[in-house]
Protein backbone atom coordinates (compact mmCIF):
# COMPACT_ATOMS: atom_id res chain seq x y z
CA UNK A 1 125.42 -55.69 -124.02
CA UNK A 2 122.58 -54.19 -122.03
CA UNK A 3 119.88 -52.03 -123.32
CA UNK A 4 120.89 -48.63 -125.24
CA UNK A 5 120.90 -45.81 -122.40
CA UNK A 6 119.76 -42.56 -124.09
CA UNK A 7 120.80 -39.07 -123.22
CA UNK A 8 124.28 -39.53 -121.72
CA UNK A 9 127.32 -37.70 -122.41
CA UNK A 10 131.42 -38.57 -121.60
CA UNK A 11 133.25 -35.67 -120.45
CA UNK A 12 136.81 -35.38 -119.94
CA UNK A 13 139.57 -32.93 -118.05
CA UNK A 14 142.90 -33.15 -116.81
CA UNK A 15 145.59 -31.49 -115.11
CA UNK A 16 143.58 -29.74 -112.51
CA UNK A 17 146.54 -29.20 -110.43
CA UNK A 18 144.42 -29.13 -107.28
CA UNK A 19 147.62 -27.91 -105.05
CA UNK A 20 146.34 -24.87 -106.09
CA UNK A 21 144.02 -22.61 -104.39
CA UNK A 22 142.50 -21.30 -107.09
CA UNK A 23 142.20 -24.27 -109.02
CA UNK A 24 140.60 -25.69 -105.34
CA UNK A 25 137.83 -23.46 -105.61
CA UNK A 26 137.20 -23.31 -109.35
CA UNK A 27 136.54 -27.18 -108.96
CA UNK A 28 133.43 -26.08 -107.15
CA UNK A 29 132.09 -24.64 -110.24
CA UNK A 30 131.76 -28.25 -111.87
CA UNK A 31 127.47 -28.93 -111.79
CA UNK A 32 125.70 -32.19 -111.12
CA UNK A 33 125.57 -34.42 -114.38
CA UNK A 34 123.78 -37.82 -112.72
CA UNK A 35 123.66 -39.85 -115.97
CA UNK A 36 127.53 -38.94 -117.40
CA UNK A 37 130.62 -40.42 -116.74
CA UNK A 38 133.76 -38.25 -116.54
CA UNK A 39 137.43 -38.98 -117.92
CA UNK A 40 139.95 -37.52 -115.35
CA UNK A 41 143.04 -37.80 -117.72
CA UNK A 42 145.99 -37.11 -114.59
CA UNK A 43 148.06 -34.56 -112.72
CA UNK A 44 144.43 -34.29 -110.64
CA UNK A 45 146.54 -33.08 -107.78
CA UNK A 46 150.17 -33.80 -106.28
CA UNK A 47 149.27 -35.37 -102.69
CA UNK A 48 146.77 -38.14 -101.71
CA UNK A 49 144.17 -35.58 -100.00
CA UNK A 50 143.85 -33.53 -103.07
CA UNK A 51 143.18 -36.78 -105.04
CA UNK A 52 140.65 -38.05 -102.52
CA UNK A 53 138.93 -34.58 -102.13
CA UNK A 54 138.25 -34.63 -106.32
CA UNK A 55 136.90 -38.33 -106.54
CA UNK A 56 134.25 -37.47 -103.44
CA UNK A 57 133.61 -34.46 -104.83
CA UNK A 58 133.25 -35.78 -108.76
CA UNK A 59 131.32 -38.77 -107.66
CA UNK A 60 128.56 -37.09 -106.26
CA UNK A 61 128.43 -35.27 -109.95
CA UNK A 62 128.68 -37.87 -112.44
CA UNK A 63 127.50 -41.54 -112.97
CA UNK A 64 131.30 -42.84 -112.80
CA UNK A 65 134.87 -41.58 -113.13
CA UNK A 66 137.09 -42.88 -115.01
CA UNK A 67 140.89 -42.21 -113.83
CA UNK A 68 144.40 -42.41 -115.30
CA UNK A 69 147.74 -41.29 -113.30
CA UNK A 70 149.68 -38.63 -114.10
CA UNK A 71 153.56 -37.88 -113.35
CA UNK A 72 152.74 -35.49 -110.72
CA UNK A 73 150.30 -37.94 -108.67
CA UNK A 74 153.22 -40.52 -109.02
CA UNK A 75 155.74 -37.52 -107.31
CA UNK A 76 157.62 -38.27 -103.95
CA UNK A 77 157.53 -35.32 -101.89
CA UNK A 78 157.83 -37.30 -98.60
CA UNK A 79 161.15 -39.02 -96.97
CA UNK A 80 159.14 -40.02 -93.90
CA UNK A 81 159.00 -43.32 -93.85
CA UNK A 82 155.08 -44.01 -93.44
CA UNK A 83 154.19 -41.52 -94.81
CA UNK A 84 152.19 -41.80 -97.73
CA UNK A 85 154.06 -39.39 -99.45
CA UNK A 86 156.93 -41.29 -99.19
CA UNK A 87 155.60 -44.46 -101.30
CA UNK A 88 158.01 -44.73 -104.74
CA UNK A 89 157.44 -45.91 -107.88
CA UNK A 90 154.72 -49.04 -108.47
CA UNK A 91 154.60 -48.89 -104.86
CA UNK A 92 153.05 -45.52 -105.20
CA UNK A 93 151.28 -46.24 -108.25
CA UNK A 94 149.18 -49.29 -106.10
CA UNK A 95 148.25 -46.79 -103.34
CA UNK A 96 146.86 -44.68 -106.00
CA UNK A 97 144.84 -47.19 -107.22
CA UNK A 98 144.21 -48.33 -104.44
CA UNK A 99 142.77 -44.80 -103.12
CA UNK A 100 140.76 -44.43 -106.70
CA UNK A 101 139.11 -47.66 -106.53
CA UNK A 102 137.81 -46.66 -102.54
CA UNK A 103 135.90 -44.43 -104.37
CA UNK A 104 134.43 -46.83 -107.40
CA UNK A 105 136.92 -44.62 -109.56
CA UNK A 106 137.73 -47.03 -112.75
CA UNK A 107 141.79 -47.44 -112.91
CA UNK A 108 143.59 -48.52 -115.31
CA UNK A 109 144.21 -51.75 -113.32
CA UNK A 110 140.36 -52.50 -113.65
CA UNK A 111 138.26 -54.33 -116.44
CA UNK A 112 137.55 -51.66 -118.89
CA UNK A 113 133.73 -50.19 -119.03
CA UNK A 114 131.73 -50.43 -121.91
CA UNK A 115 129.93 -47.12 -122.70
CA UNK A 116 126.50 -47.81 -122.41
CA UNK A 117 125.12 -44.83 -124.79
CA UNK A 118 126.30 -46.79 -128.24
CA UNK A 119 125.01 -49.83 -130.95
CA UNK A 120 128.39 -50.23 -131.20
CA UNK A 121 130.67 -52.04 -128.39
CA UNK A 122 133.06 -49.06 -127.56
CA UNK A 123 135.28 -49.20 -124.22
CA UNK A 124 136.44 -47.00 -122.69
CA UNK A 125 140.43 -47.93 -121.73
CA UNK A 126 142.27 -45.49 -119.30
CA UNK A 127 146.16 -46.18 -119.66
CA UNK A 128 149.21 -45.97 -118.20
CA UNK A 129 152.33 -45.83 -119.90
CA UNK A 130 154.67 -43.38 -118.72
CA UNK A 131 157.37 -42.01 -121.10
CA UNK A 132 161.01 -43.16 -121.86
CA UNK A 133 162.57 -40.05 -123.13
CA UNK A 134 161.63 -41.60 -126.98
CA UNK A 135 160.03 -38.42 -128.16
CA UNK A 136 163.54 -36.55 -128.53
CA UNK A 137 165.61 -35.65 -131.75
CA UNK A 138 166.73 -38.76 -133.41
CA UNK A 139 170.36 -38.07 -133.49
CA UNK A 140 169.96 -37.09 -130.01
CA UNK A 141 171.13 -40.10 -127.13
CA UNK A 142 169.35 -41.03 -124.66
CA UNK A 143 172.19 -39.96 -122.24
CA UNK A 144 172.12 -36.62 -123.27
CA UNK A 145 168.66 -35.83 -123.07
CA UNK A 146 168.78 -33.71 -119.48
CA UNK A 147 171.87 -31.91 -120.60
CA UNK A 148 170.38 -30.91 -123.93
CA UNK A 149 166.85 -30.13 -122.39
CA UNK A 150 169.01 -27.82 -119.88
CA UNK A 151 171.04 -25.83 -122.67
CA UNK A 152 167.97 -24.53 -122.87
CA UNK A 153 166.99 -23.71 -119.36
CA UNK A 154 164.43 -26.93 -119.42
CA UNK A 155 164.36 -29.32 -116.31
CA UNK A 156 161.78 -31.93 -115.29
CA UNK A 157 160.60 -32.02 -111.90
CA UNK A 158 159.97 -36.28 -112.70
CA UNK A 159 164.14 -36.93 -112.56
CA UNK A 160 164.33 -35.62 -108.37
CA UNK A 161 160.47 -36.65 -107.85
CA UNK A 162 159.14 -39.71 -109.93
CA UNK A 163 160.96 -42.74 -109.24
CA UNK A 164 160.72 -45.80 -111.15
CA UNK A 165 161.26 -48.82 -108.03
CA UNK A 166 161.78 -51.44 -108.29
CA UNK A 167 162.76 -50.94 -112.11
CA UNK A 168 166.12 -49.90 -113.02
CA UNK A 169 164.74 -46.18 -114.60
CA UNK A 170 161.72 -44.88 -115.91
CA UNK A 171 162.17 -46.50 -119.46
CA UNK A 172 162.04 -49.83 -118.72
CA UNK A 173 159.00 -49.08 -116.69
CA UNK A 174 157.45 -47.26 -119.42
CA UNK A 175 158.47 -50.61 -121.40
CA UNK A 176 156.55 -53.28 -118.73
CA UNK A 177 153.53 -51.00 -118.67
CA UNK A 178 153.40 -50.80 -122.22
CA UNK A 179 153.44 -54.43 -122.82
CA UNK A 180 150.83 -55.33 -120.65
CA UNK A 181 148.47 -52.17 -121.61
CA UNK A 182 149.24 -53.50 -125.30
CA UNK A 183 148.56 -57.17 -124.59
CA UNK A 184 145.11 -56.32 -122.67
CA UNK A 185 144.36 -54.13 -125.95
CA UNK A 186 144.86 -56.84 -128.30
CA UNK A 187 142.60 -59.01 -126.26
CA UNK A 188 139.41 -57.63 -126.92
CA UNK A 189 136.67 -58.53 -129.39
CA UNK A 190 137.54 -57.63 -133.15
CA UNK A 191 134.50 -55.45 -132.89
CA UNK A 192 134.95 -53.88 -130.27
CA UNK A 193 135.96 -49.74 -130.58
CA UNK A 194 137.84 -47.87 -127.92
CA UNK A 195 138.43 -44.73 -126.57
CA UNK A 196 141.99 -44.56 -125.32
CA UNK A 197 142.40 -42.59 -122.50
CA UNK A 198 146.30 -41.54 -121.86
CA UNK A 199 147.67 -38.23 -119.49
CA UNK A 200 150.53 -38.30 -122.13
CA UNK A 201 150.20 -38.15 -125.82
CA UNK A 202 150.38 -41.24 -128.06
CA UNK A 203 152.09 -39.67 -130.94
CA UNK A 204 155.17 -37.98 -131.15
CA UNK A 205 154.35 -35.76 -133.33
CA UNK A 206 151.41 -34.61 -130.70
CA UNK A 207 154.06 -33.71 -128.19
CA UNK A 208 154.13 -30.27 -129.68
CA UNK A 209 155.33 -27.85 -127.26
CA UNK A 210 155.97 -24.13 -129.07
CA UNK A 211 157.33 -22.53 -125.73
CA UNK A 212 159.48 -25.45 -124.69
CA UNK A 213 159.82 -27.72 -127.28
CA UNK A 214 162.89 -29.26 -125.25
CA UNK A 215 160.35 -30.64 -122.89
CA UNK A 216 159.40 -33.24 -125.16
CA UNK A 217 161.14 -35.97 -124.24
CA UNK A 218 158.98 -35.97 -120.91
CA UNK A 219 155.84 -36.47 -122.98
CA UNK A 220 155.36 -40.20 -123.89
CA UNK A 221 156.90 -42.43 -125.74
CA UNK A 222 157.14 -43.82 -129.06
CA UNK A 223 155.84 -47.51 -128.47
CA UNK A 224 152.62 -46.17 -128.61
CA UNK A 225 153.11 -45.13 -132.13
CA UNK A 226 149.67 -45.95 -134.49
CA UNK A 227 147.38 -47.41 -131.17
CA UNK A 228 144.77 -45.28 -131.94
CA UNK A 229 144.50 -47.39 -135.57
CA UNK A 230 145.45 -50.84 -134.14
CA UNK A 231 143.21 -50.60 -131.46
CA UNK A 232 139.82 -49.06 -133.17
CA UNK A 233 139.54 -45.94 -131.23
CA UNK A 234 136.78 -43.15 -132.24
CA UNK A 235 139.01 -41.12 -129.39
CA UNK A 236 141.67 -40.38 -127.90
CA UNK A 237 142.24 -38.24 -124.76
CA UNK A 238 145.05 -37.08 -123.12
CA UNK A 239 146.66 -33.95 -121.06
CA UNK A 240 149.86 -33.28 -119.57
CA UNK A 241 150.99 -30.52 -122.40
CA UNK A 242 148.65 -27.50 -121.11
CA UNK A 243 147.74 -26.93 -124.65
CA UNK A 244 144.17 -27.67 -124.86
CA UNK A 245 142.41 -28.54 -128.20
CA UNK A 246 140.62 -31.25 -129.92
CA UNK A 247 141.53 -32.05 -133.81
CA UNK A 248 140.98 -35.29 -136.31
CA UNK A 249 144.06 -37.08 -137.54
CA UNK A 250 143.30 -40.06 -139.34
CA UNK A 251 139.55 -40.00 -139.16
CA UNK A 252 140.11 -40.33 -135.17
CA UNK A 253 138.88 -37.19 -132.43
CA UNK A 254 142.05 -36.42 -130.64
CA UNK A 255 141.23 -33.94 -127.23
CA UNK A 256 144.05 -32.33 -125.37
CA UNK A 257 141.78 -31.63 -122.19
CA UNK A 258 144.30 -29.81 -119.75
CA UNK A 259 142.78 -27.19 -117.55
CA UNK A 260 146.58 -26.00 -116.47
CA UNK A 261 147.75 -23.85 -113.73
CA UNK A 262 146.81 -20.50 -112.70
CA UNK A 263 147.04 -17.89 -115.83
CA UNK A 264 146.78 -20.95 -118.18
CA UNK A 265 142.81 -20.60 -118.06
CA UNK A 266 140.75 -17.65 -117.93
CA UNK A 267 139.57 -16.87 -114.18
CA UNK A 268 136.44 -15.21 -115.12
CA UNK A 269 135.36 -18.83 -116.63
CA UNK A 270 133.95 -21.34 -114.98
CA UNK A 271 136.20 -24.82 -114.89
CA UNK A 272 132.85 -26.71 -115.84
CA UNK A 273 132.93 -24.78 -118.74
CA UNK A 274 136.74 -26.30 -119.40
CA UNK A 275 135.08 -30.22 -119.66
CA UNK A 276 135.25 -31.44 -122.92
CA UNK A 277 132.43 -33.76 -124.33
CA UNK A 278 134.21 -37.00 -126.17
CA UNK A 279 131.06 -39.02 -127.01
């Protein structure tokens, strides 16, 4: 490790839905922080301009960005073939990647940084690991998960928008991304902490949703049960719920960073005030 930089925080936010107008502007509101890195935890926008327009705005801001996908950046909206709206599945995922990393935006295809501000070795690890309709009822099927979320008047966008090319369905590319997010995991040093960055929840029992609890089983997924012990993190971060807090649960910081559509935060705020410090 280098020398010990002093005087540095790591922020995080999510879901700042940037299809929005209002959300547009209120990203203007986010002030210049040249030594901190920021944690952008997903859902940043629906459309490859609104992506782009955040990481050159951000990265004028902060020291580095630090990015993870969420379902809506991994939405189809597009039939046009050549469009790049139209890109499905990993296909999509790549460009996205590929867009983030045009702006030195850490992926999660990229080696993971070590934050610079600690005696201790701590990485930070932005993941992606979709969901697989896990975080349902137990005596509930997996084939009966849309119909039961529906009884209720619950539907996901992600079953006409996210598509899961070339695998067979969105579990068993929940599964591949899982295995190799868990295998790079493993891999580093004993001594090493982390701070696992995620846009869904890790634990099931996270995936609390008092409004629409039926929504759940488009929250995560249940292979990523206990990470946060196996894998040494002092954090973990995550959005996609819209229910912002931060709470300990096994002597680990857990920070639900959403900012949320319009009338989920408080206009007369600013949205820099919504950034959460993690370290």
């Amino acid at each position: 490790m280098g020398a010990l930089v002093k005087f540095m925080n790591l922020w995080a936010i999510s879901d700042l839905h940037l299809g929005h107008a209002a959300n547009r502007k209120a990203l203007n509101s986010i002030g210049r922080r040249p030594k901190d890195w920021l944690i952008l935890a997903g859902d940043i926008g629906d459309a490859e301009e609104q992506l782009a327009d955040a990481f050159a705005f951000l990265q004028r801001r902060f020291a580095r960005l630090i990015w993870t996908p969420g379902n809506h950046e991994l939405w189809t909206t597009n039939n046009t073939p050549g469009s790049p709206q139209a890109a499905r599945g990993e296909a999509r995922y790549h460009a996205l990647v590929a867009l983030a990393r045009s702006f030195g935006v850490v992926t999660p295809e990229d080696p993971y940084p070590i934050w610079p501000a600690s005696k201790r070795p701590i990485v930070i690890a932005p993941l992606f690991t979709l969901f697989d309709y896990s975080f349902r009822p137990d005596e509930l099927a997996r084939a009966d998960v849309v119909e039961w979320a529906a009884a209720e008047g619950i539907a996901s966008a992600d079953e006409m928008l996210l598509h899961s090319a070339p695998y067979p369905d969105k579990a068993a590319w929940c599964a591949a991304r899982v295995a190799a997010t868990q295998a790079r995991l493993a891999a580093l040093p004993p001594d090493y902490a982390t701070v696992l960055v995620n846009h869904y929840p890790l634990e099931q029992a996270h995936a609390t949703l008092p409004r629409v609890p039926r929504f759940a089983p488009w929250c995560g997924t249940r292979l990523t049960h206990n990470w946060h012990r196996r894998f040494r993190a002092v954090a973990v971060v995550y959005g996609h719920l819209h229910i912002r807090r931060s709470f300990e649960h096994e002597r680990v910081r857990f920070h639900e960073v959403s900012f949320g559509y319009p009338g989920q935060w408080d206009e007369s705020k600013t949205l820099d005030s919504y950034l959460r410090v993690i370290l």
